[in-house]
Protein backbone atom coordinates (compact mmCIF):
# COMPACT_ATOMS: atom_id res chain seq x y z
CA UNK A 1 187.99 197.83 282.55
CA UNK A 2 187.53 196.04 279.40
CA UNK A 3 186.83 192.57 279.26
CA UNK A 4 190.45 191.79 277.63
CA UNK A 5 192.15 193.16 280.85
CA UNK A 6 190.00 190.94 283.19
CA UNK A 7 192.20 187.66 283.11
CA UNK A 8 191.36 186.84 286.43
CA UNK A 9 187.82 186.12 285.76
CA UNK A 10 187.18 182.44 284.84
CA UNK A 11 184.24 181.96 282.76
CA UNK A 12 181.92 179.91 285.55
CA UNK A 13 182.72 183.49 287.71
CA UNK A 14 179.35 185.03 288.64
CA UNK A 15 178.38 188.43 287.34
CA UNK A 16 175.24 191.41 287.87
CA UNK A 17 175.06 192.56 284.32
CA UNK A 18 173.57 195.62 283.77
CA UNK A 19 171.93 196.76 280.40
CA UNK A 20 171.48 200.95 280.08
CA UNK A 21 171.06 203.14 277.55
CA UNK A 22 173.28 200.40 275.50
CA UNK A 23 175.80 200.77 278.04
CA UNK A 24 176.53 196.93 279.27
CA UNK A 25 178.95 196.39 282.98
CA UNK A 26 179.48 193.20 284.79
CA UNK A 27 179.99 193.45 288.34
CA UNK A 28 182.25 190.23 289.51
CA UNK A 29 180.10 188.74 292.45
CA UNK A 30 183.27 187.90 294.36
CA UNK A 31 184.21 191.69 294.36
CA UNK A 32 180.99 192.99 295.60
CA UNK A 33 181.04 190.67 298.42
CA UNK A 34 184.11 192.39 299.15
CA UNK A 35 183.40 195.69 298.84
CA UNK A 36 178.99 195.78 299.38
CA UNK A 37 178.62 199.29 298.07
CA UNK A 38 179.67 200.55 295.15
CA UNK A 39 179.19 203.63 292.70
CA UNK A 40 179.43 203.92 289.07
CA UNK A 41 178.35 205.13 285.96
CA UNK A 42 176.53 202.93 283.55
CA UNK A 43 174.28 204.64 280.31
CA UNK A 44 174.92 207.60 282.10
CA UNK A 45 173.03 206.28 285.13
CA UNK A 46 174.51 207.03 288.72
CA UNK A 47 174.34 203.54 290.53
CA UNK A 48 174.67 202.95 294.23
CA UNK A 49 174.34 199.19 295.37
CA UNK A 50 173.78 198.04 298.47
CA UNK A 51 172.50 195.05 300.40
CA UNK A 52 171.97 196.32 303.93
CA UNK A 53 169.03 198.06 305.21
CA UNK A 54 170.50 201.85 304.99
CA UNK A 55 173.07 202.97 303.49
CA UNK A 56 176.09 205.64 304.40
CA UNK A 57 176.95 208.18 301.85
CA UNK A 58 180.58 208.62 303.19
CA UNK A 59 181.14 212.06 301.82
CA UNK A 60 178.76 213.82 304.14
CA UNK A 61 177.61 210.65 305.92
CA UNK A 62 173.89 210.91 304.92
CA UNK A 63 171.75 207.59 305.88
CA UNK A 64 169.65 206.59 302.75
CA UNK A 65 167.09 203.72 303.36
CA UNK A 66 167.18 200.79 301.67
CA UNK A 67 163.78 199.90 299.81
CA UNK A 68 162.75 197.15 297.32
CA UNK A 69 162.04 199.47 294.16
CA UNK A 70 164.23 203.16 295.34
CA UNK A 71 166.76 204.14 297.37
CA UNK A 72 164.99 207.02 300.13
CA UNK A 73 166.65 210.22 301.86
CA UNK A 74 164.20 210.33 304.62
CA UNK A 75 165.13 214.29 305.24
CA UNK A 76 164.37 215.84 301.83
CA UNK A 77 162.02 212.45 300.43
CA UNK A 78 164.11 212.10 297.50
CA UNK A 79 164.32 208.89 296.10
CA UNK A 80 166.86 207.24 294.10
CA UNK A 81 165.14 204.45 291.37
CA UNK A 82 165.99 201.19 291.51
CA UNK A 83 168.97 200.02 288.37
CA UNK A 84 167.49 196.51 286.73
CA UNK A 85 170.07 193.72 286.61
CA UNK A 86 170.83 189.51 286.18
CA UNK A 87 173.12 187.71 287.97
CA UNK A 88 174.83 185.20 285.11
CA UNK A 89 177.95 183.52 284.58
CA UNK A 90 180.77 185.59 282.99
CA UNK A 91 180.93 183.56 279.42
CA UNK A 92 176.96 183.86 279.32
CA UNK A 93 177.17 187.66 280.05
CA UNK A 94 180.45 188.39 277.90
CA UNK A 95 178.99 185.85 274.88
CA UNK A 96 175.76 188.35 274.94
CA UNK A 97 177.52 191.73 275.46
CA UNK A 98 180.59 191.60 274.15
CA UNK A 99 181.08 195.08 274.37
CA UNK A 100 181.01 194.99 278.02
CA UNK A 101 182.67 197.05 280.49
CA UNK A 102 184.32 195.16 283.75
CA UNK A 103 183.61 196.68 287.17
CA UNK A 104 186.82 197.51 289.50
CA UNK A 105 186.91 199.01 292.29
């Protein structure tokens, strides 16, 4: 969504930017608390977020382990590298990209 559409964010609102390929999303804190896992395309980057210790792929329900750099599939070894973000306020993150893309579910 672009940041015009977001109303509902107030500019103290906490946000994980992430920066790829010149590609910029901010991912409201309050919505990932609501939601813990989420996918989406950023740079054209595949993301999957997560903040338990494995993780359900829901599609074919395959268990991926949580580690602190990749994500693991402990069947096949593949791993899935780790997306570099910030957490910052909205205004901070919005002032710096303003080109941003708004994460919705």
């Amino acid at each position: 969504m672009k940041p015009e559409e977001a109303a509902y964010l107030t500019p103290q609102e906490l946000v994980f930017g992430v920066s790829i390929n010149g590609d910029h999303c901010g991912y409201p804190l309050r919505i990932l608390d609501w939601h813990e896992l989420f996918d989406d395309v950023v740079g054209g980057t595949f993301d999957t977020g997560e903040t338990l210790t494995s993780v359900v792929e829901l599609t074919n329900k395959e268990v991926w382990q949580v580690h602190e750099e990749y994500l693991l599939y402990p069947h096949t070894k593949e791993q899935l590298v780790r997306i570099d973000g910030h957490v910052s306020y909205w205004f901070g993150w919005y002032a710096f990209y303003p080109n941003t893309e708004v994460y919705v579910p």
